[in-house]
N, C-alpha and C. Protein backbone atom coordinates (compact mmCIF):
# COMPACT_ATOMS: atom_id res chain seq x y z
N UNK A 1 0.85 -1.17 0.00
CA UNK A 1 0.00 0.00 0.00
C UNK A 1 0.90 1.24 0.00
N UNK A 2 1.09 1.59 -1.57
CA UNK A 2 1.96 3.14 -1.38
C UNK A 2 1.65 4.30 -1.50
N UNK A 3 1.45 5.11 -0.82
CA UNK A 3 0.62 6.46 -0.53
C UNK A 3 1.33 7.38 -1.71
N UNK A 4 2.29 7.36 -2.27
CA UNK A 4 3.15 8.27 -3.12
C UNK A 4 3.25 7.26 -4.65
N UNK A 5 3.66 8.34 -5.56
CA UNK A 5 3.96 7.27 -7.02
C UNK A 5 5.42 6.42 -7.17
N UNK A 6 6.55 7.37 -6.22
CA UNK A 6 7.96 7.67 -6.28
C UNK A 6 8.05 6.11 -5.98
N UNK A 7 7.66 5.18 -5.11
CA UNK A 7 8.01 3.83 -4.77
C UNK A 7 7.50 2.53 -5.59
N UNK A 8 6.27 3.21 -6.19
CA UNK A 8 5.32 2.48 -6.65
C UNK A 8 6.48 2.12 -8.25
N UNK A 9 6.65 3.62 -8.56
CA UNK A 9 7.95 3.53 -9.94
C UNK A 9 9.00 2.44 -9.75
N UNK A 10 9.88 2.77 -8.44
CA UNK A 10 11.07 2.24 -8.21
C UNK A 10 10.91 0.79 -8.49
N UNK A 11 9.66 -0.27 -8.14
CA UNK A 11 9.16 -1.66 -8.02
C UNK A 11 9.16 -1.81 -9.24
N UNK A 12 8.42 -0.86 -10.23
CA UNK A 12 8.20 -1.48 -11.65
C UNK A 12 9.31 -1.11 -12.52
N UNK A 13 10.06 -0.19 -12.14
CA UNK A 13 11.37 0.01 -13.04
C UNK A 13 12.20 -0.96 -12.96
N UNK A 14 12.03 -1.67 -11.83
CA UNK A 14 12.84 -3.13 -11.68
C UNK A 14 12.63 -4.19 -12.53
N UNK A 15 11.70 -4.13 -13.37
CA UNK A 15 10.99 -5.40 -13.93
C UNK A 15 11.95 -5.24 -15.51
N UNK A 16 11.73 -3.85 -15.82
CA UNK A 16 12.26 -3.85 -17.23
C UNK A 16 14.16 -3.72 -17.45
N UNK A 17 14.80 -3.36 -16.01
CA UNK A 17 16.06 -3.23 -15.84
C UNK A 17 16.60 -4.89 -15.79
N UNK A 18 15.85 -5.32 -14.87
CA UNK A 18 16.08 -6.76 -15.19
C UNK A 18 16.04 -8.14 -16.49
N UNK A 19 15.07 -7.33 -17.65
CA UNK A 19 15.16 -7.47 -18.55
C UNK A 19 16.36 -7.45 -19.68
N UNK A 20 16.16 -5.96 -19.31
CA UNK A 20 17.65 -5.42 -20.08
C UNK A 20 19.05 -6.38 -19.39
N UNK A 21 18.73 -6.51 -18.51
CA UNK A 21 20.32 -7.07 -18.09
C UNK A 21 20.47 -8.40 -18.72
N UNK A 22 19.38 -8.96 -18.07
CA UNK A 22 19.50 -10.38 -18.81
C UNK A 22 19.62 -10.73 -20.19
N UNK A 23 19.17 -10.16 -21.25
CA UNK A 23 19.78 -9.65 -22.62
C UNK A 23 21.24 -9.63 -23.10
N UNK A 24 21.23 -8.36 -21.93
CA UNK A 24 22.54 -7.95 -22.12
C UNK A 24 23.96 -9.36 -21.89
N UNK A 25 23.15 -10.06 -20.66
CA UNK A 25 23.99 -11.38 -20.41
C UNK A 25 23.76 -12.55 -21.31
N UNK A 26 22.85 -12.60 -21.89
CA UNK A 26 22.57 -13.47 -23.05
C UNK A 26 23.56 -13.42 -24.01
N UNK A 27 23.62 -12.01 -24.80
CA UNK A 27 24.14 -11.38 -25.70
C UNK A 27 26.06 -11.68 -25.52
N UNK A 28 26.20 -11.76 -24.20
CA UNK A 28 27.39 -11.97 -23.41
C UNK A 28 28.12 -12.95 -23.84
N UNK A 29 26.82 -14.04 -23.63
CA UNK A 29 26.99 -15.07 -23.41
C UNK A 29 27.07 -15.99 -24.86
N UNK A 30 26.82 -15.42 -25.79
CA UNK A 30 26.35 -15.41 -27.06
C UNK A 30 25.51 -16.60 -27.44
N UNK A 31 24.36 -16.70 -26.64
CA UNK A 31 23.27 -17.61 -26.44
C UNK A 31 22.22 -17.35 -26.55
N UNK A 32 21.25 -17.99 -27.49
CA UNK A 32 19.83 -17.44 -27.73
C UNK A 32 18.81 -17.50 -27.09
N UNK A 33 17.87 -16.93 -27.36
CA UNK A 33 16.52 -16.80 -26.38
C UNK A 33 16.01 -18.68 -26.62
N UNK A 34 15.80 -19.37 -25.72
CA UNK A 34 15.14 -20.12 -25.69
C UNK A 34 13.96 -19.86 -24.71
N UNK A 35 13.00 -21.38 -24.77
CA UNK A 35 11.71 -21.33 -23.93
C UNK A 35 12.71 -21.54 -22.44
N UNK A 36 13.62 -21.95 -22.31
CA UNK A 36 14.39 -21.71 -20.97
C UNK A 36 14.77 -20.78 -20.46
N UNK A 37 14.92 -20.10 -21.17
CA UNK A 37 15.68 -18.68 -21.26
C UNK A 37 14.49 -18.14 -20.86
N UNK A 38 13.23 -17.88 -21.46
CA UNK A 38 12.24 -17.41 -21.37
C UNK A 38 11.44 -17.60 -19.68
N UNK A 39 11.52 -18.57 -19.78
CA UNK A 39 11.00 -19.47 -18.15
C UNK A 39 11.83 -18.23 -17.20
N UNK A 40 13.15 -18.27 -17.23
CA UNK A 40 13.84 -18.05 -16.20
C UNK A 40 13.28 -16.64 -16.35
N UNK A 41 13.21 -15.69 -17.55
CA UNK A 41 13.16 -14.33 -17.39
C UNK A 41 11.95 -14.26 -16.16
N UNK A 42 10.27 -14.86 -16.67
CA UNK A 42 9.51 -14.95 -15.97
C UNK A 42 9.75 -15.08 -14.37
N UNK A 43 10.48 -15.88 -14.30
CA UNK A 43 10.74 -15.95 -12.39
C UNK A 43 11.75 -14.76 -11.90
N UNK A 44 12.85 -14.30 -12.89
CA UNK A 44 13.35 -13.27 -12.79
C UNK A 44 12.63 -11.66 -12.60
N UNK A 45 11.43 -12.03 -13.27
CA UNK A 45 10.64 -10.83 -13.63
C UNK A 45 9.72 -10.74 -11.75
N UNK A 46 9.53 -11.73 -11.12
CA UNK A 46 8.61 -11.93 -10.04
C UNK A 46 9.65 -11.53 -9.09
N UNK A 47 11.13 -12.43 -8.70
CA UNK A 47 11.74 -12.15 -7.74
C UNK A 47 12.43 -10.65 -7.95
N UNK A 48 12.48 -10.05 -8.81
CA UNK A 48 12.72 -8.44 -8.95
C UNK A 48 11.68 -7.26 -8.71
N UNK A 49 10.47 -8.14 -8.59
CA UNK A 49 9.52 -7.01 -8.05
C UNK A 49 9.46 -7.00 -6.98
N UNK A 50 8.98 -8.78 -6.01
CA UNK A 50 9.23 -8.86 -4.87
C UNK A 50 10.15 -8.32 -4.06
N UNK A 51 11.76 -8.44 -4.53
CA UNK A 51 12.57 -7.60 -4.10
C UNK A 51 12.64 -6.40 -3.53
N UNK A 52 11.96 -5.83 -5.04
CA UNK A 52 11.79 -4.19 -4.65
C UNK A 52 10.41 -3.78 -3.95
N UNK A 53 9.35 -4.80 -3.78
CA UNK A 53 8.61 -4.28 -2.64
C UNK A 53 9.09 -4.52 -1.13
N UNK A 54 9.85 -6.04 -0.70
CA UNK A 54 10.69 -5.73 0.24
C UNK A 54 11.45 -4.64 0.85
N UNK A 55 12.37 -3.84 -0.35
CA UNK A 55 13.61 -3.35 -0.05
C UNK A 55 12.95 -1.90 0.33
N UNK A 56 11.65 -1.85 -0.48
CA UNK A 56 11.03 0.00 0.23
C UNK A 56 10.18 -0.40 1.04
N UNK A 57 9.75 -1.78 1.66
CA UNK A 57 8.90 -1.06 2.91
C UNK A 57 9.47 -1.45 3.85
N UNK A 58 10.96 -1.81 3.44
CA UNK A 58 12.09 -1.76 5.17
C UNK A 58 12.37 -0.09 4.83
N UNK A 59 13.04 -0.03 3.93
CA UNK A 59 13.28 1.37 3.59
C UNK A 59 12.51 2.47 4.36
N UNK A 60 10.49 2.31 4.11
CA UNK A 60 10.32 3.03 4.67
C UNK A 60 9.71 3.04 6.62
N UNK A 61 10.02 1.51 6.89
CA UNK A 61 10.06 1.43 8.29
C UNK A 61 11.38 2.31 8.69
N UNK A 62 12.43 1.54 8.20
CA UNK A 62 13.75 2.34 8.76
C UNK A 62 13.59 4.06 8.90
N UNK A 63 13.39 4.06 8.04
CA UNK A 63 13.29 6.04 7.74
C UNK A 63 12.28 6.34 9.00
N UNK A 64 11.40 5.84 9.29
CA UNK A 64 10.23 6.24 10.31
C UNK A 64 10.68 6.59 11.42
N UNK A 65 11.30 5.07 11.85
CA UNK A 65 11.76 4.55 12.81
C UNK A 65 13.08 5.34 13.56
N UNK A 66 14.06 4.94 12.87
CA UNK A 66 15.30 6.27 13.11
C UNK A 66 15.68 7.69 12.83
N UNK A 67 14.81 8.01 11.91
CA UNK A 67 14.75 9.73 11.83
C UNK A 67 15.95 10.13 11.63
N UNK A 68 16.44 9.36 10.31
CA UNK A 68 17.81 9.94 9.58
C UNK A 68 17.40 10.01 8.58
N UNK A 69 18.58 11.25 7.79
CA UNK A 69 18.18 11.61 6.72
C UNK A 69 17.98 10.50 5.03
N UNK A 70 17.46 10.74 3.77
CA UNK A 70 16.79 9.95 2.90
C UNK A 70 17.73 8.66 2.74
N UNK A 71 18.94 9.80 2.70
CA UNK A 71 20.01 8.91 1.83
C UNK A 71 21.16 7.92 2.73
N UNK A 72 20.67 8.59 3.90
CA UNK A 72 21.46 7.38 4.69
C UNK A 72 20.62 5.92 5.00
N UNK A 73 19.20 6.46 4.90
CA UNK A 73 18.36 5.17 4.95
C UNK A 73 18.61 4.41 3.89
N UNK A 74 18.70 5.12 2.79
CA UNK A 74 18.93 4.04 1.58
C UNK A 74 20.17 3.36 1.90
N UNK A 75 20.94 4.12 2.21
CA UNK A 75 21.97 3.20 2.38
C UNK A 75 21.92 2.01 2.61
N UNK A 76 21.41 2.38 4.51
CA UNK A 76 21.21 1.30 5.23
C UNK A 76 20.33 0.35 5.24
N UNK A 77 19.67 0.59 4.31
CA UNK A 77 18.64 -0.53 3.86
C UNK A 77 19.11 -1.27 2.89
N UNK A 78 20.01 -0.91 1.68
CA UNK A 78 20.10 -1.38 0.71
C UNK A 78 21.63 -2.18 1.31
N UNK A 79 22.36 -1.81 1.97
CA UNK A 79 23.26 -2.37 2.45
C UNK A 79 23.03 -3.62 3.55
N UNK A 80 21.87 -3.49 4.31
CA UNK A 80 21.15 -4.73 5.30
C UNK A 80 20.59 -5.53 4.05
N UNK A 81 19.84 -5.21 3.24
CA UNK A 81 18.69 -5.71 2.48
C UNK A 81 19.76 -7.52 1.89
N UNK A 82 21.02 -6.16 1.58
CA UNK A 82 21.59 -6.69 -0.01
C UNK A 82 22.71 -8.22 0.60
């Protein structure tokens, strides 16, 4: 439940970055799209959203909770999270 758009973005920008990467590691890898390939994006595509709804609503407990400023929460969230 996100009261703002700013978090709601961050979750779904994850979906298509993760895309791109995996491409990009394909391409790497110089290996084609298969239905395997495909499978995995799909579970890739779920545990990257999940992720990022995890990682902002510690994010925004932490921030509540200790009353430090934006960017040290990120920190410390993304540094506990990760």
């Amino acid at each position: 439940d996100y009261k703002e758009v700013g978090p709601s973005l961050v979750v779904i920008i994850a979906i298509p970055a993760s895309l791109i990467g995996s491409l990009i590691a394909l391409f790497v890898r110089d290996m084609h799209l298969s239905v395997s390939a495909a499978v995995g994006f799909t579970s890739l595509f779920g545990v990257a959203s999940m992720h990022g709804v995890v990682m902002i609503s510690y994010l925004e407990q932490y921030w509540k909770e200790q009353k430090e400023g934006l960017i040290n929460s990120i920190i410390h969230a993304a540094s506990l999270r990760f």
